[in-house]
Protein backbone atom coordinates (compact mmCIF):
# COMPACT_ATOMS: atom_id res chain seq x y z
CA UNK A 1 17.76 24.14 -2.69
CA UNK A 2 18.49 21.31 -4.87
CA UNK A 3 18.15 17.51 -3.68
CA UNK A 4 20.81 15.37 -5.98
CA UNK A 5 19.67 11.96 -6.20
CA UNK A 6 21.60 9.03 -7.96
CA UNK A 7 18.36 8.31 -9.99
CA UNK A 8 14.88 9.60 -10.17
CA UNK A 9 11.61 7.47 -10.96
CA UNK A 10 8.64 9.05 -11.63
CA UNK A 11 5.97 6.00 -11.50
CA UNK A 12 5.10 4.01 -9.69
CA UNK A 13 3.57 1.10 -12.05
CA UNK A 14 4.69 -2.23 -13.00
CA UNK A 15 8.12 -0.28 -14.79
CA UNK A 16 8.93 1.94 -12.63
CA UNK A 17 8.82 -0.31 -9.58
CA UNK A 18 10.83 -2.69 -11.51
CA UNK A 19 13.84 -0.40 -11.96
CA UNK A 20 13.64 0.84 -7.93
CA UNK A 21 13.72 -2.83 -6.77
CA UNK A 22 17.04 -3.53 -8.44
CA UNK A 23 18.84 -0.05 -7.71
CA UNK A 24 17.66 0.58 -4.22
CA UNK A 25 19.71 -2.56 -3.22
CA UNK A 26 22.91 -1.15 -4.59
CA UNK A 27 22.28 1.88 -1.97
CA UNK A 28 22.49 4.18 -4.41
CA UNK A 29 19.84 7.37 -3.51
CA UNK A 30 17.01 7.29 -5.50
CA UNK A 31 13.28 9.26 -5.64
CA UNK A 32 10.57 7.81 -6.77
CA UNK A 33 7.46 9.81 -7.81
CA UNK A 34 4.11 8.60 -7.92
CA UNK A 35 0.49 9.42 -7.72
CA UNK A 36 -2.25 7.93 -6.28
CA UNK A 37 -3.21 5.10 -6.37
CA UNK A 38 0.51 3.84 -5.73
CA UNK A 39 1.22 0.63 -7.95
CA UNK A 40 0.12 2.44 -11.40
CA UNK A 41 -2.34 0.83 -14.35
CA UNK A 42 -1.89 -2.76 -13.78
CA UNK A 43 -2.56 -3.71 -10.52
CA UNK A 44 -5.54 -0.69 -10.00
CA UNK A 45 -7.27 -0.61 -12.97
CA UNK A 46 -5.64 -2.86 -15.05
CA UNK A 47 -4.72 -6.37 -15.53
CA UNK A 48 -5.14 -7.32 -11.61
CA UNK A 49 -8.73 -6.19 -11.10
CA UNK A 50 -10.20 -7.06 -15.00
CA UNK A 51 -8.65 -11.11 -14.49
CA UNK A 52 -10.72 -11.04 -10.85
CA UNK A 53 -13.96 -9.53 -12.72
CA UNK A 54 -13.63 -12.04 -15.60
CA UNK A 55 -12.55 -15.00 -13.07
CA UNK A 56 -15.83 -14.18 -11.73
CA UNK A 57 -17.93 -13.90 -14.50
CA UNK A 58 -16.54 -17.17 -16.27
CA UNK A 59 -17.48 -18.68 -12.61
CA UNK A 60 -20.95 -17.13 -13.74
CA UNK A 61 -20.98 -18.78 -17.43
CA UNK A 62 -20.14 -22.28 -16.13
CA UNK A 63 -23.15 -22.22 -14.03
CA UNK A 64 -25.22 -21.13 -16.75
CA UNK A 65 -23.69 -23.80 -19.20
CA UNK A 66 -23.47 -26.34 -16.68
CA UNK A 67 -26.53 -28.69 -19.00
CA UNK A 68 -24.09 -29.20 -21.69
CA UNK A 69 -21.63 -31.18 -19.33
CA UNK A 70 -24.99 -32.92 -18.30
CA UNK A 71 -25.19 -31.28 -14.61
CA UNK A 72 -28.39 -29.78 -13.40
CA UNK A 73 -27.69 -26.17 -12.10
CA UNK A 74 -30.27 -23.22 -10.97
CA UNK A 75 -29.41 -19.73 -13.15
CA UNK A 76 -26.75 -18.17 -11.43
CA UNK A 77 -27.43 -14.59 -9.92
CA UNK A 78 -24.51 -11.87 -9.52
CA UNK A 79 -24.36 -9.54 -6.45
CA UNK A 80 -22.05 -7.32 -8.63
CA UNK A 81 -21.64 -4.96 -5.61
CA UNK A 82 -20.17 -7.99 -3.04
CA UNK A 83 -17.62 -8.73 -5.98
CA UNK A 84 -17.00 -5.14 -6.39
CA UNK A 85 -16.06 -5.12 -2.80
CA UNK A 86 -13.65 -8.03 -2.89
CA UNK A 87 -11.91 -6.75 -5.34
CA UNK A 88 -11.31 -3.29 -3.60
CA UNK A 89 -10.59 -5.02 -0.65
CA UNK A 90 -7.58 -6.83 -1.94
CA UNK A 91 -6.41 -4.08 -4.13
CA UNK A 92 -5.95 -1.85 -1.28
CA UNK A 93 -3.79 -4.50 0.45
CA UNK A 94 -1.84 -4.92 -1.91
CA UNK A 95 -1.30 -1.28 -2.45
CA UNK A 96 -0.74 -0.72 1.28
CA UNK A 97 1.90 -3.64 1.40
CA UNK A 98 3.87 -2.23 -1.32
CA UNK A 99 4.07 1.20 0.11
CA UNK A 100 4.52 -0.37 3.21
CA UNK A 101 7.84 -2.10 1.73
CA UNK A 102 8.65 0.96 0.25
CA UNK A 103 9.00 3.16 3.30
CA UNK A 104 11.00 0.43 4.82
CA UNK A 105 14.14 1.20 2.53
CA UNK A 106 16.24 3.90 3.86
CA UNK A 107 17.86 5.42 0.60
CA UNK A 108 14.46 5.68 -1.23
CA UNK A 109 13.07 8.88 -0.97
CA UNK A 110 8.96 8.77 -1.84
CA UNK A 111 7.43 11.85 -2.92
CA UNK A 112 3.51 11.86 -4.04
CA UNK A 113 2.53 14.70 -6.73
CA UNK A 114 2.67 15.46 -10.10
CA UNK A 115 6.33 16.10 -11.60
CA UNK A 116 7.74 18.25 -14.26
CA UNK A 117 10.46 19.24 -16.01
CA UNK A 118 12.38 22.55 -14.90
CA UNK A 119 15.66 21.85 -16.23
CA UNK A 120 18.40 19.55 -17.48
CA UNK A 121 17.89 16.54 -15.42
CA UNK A 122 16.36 18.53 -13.37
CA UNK A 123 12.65 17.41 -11.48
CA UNK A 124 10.28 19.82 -10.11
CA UNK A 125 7.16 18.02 -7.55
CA UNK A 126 5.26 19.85 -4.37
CA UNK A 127 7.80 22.12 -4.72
CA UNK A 128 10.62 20.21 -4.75
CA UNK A 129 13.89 20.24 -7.15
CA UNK A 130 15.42 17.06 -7.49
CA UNK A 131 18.10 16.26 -10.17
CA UNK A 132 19.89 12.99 -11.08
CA UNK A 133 22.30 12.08 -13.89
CA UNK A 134 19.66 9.01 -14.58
CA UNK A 135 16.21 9.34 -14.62
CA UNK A 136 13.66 7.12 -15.44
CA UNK A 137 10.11 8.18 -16.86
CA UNK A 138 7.57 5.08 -16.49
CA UNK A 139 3.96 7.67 -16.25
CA UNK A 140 2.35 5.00 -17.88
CA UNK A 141 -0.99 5.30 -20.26
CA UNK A 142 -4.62 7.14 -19.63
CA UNK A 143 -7.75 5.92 -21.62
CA UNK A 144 -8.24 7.94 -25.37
CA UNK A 145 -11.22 10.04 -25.38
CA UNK A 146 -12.44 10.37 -28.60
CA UNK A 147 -14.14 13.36 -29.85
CA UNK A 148 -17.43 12.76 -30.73
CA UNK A 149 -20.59 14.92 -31.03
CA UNK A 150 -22.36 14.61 -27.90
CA UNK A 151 -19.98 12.57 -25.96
CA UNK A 152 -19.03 15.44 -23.67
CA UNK A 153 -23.19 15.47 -22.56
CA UNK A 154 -23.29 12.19 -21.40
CA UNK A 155 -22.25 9.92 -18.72
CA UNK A 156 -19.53 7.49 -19.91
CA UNK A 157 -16.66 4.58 -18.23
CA UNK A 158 -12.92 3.99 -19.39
CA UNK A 159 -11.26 0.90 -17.36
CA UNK A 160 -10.53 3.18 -14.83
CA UNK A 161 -14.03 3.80 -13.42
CA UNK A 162 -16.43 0.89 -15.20
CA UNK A 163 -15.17 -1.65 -12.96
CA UNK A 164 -16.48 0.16 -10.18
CA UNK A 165 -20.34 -0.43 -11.26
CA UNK A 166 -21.95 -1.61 -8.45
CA UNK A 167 -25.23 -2.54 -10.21
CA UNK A 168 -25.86 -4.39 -13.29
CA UNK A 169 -25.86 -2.85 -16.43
CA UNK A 170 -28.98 -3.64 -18.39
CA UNK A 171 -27.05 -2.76 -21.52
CA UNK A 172 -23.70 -2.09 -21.90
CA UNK A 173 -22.31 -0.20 -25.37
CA UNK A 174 -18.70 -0.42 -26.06
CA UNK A 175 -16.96 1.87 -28.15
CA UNK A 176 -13.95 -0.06 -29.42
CA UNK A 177 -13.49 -3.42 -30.02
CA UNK A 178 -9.36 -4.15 -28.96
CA UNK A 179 -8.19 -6.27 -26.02
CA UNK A 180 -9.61 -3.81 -22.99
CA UNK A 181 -13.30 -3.81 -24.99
CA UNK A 182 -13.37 -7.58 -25.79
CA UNK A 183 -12.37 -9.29 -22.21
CA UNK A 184 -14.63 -6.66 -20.19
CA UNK A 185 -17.36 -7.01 -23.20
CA UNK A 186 -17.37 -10.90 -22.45
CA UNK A 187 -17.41 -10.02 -18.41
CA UNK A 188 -20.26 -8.10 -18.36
CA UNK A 189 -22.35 -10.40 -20.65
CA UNK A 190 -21.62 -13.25 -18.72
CA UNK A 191 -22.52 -11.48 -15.88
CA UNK A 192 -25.92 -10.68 -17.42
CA UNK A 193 -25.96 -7.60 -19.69
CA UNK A 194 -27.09 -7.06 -22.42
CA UNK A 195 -23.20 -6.01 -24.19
CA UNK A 196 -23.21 -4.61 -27.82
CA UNK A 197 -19.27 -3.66 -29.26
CA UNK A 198 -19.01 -0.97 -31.89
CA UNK A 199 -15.56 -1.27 -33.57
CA UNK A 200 -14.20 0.87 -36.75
CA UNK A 201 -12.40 -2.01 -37.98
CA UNK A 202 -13.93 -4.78 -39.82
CA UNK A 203 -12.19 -7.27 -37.03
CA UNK A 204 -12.17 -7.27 -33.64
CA UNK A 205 -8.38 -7.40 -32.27
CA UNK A 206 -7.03 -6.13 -35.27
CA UNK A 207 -3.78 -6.28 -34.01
CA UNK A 208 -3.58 -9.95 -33.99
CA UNK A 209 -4.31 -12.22 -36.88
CA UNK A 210 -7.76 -12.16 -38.70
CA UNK A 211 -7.94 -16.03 -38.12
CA UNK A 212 -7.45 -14.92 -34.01
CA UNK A 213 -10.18 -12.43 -34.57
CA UNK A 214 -12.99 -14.79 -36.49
CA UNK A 215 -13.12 -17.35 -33.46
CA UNK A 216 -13.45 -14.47 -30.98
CA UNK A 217 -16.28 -12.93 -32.72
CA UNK A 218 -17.97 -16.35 -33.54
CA UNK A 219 -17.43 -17.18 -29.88
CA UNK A 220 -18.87 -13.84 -28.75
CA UNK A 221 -21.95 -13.99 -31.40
CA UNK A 222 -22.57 -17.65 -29.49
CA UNK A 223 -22.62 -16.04 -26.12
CA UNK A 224 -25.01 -13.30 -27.03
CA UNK A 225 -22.70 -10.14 -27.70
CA UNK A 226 -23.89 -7.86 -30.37
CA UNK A 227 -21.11 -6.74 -32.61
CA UNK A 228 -20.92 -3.90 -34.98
CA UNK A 229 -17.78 -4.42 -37.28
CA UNK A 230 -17.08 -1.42 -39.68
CA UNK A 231 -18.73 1.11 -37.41
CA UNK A 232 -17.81 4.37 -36.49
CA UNK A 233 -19.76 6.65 -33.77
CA UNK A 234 -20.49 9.48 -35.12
CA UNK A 235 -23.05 11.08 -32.58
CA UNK A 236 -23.92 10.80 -28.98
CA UNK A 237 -27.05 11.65 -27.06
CA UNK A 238 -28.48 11.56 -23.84
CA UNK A 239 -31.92 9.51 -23.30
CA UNK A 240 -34.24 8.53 -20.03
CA UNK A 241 -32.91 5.22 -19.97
CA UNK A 242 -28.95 6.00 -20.71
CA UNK A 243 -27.52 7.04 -24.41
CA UNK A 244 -28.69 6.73 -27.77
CA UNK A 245 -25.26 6.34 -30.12
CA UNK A 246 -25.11 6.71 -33.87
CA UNK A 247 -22.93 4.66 -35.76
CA UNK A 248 -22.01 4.89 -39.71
CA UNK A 249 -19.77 2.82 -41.61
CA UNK A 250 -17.71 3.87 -44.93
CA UNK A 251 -20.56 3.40 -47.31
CA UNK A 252 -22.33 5.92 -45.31
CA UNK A 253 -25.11 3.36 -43.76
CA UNK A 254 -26.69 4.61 -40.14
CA UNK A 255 -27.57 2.46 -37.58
CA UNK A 256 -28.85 3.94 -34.24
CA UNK A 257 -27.57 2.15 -30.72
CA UNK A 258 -29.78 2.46 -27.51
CA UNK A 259 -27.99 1.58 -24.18
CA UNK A 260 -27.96 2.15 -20.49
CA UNK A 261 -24.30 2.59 -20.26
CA UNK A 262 -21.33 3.79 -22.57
CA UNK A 263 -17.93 2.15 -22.17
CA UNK A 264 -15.31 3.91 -24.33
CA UNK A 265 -12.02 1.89 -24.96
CA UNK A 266 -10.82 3.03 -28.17
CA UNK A 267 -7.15 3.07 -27.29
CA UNK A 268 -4.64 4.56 -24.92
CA UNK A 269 -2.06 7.36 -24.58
CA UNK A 270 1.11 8.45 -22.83
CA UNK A 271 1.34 10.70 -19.76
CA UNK A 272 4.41 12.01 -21.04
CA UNK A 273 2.66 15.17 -21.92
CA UNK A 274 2.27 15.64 -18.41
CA UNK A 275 6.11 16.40 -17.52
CA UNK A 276 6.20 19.57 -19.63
CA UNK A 277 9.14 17.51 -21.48
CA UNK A 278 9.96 20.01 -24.29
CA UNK A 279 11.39 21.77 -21.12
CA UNK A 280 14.30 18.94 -21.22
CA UNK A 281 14.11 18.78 -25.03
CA UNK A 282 12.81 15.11 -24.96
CA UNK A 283 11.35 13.84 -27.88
CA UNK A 284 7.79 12.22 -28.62
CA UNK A 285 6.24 11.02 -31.43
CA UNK A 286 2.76 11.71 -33.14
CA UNK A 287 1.06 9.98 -30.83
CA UNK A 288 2.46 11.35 -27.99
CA UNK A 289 4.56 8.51 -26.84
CA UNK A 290 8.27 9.19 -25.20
CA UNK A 291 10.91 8.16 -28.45
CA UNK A 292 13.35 5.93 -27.28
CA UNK A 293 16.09 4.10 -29.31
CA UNK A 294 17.17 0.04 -28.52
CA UNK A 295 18.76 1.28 -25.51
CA UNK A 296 15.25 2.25 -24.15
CA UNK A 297 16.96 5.86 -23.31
CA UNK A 298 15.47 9.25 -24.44
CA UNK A 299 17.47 11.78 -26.96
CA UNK A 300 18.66 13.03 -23.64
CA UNK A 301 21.73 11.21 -22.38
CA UNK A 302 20.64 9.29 -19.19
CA UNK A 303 17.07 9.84 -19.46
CA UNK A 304 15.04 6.37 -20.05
CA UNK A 305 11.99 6.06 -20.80
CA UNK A 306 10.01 2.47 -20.10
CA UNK A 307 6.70 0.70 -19.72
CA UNK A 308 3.50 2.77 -21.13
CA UNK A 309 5.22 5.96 -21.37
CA UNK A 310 7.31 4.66 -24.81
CA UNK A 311 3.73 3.31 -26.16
CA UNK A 312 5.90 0.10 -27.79
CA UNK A 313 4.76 -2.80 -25.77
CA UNK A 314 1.89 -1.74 -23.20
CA UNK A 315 1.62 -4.97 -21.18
CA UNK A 316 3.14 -5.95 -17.76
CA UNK A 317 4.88 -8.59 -18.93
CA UNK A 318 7.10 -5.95 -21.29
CA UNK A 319 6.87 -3.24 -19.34
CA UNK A 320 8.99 -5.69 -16.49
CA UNK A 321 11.40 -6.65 -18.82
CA UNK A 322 11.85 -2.65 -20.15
CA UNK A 323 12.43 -2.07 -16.46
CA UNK A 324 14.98 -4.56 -16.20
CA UNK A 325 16.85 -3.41 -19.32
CA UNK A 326 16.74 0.39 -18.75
CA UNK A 327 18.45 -0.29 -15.42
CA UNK A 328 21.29 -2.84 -16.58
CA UNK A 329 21.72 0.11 -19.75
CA UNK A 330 21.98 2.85 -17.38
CA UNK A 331 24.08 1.14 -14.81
CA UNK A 332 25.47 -1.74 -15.86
């Protein structure tokens, strides 16, 4: 049997939240399909958790500092695991009180599991079918994992799982040098590691503007951070102590990395590939993200897709305003 819904949402991030808080009050029916943890990237392993690790750690570098503003202050010391804890602690009430609002509204329908495409407008989860002549896809992003010789033989973090280290790292390696690599690089080294960022391009950032990307790197050179512009990782092994990473850059020079912990931030991709959406004959690029046109909707008539999932502007400021849009384009 078929469940018709006014709109489905499959997400439950920043996006896809967005779009159910401004239908649900027009009492139309709508699904929304997540998976845990409920509130997607952002608030879990995202923007919410790295600003109260950083918040911390720049609490950490002020003590440290504190003799150039001519006040007298012991070296700090971090009990990474009680700050771990916090930060659990409120993400899990904030999760709770957004389900908790969620199950309040009596034409929203929450359904937690993985969906698919089986049809035209047609949604497949726990072995459901749901259709909907408006459907919203906001999956959001996963962490790249590069292939690399070795990598699969070692122990290594994405954002998802590195801000769950409980103890120290004595020295943390970063693979990638963009946003996710640079404010978590900083974090950890003011926190105590020993932090060394290996990044293909000759800048740091490279997104932004090379002037943007010279002041970061002098400011991370004066706090400590090793940086390897230009480099590539080319092989991974396991050691004793953690990993030993090999690193060449175009003119074929080696340099050899030894660390106690791998971070890999490289990039991100969409979970579109996860809704089997050559079923509905949506289109994605060749990087996987969901094509949309100015209207934010799919090839498919009434099919949106926002946030992550599109891979055009993966922050939560964008992602709000994508939600925002998609619903005023599909409803009006």
């Amino acid at each position: 049997m078929t469940e018709e819904f006014d709109a489905i949402i499959i997400g439950a991030g920043e996006a896809g939240t967005q779009v159910e808080s401004m239908v649900v009050p027009t009492g139309k029916k709508v699904a929304l399909i997540y998976q845990d943890p409920y509130g997607g990237t952002c608030l879990n392993v995202g923007c919410i958790p790295s600003k109260f690790m950083i918040h911390r750690a720049r609490i950490a570098h002020q003590v440290r500092t504190a003799a150039r503003y001519h006040v007298s202050a012991s070296a700090p010391t971090v009990d990474l695991a009680a700050i771990v804890k916090e930060k659990d602690e409120r993400l899990k009430k904030e999760r709770e009180g957004m389900l908790e609002d969620a199950n309040k509204q009596k034409n929203l329908t929450l359904i937690k599991g993985q969906a698919r495409f089986t049809g035209d407008h047609q949604i497949t989860v726990q072995g459901r079918i749901l259709h909907a002549d408006k459907i919203f896809l906001a999956t959001g992003q996963r962490p790249v994992v590069p292939h690399i010789e070795g990598l699969d033989r070692v122990q290594y973090y994405t954002n998802e799982n590195v801000m769950n280290l409980t103890e120290l790292p004595s020295h943390l390696v970063i693979l990638g040098g963009g946003y996710i690599g640079c404010e978590l690089g900083q974090c950890y080294r003011r926190y105590g590691s020993e932090v060394t960022i290996v990044q293909s391009n000759a800048h740091l950032v490279p997104n932004e503007e090379p002037e943007i990307s010279k002041v970061i790197a002098q400011a991370f050179s004066d706090e400590g951070l090793n940086l390897l512009l230009g480099y590539k990782a080319s092989r991974i092994e396991p050691t004793e102590q953690g990993i030993r990473l090999t690193v060449q850059n175009k003119a074929g020079d080696e340099r050899t990395v030894a660390g106690s912990h791998l971070f890999v931030a490289i990039g991100r991709q969409s979970n579109g590939d996860t809704l089997d959406l050559q079923v509905a004959g949506i289109e994605t690029d060749d990087k996987g993200n969901i094509k949309v046109n100015d209207y934010l909707e799919t090839n498919i008539s009434g099919i949106y897709a926002i946030g992550d999932a599109n891979g055009q502007q993966p922050f939560t400021p964008a992602c709000l305003e994508e939600g925002k849009v998609a619903y005023t384009n599909a409803f009006g």
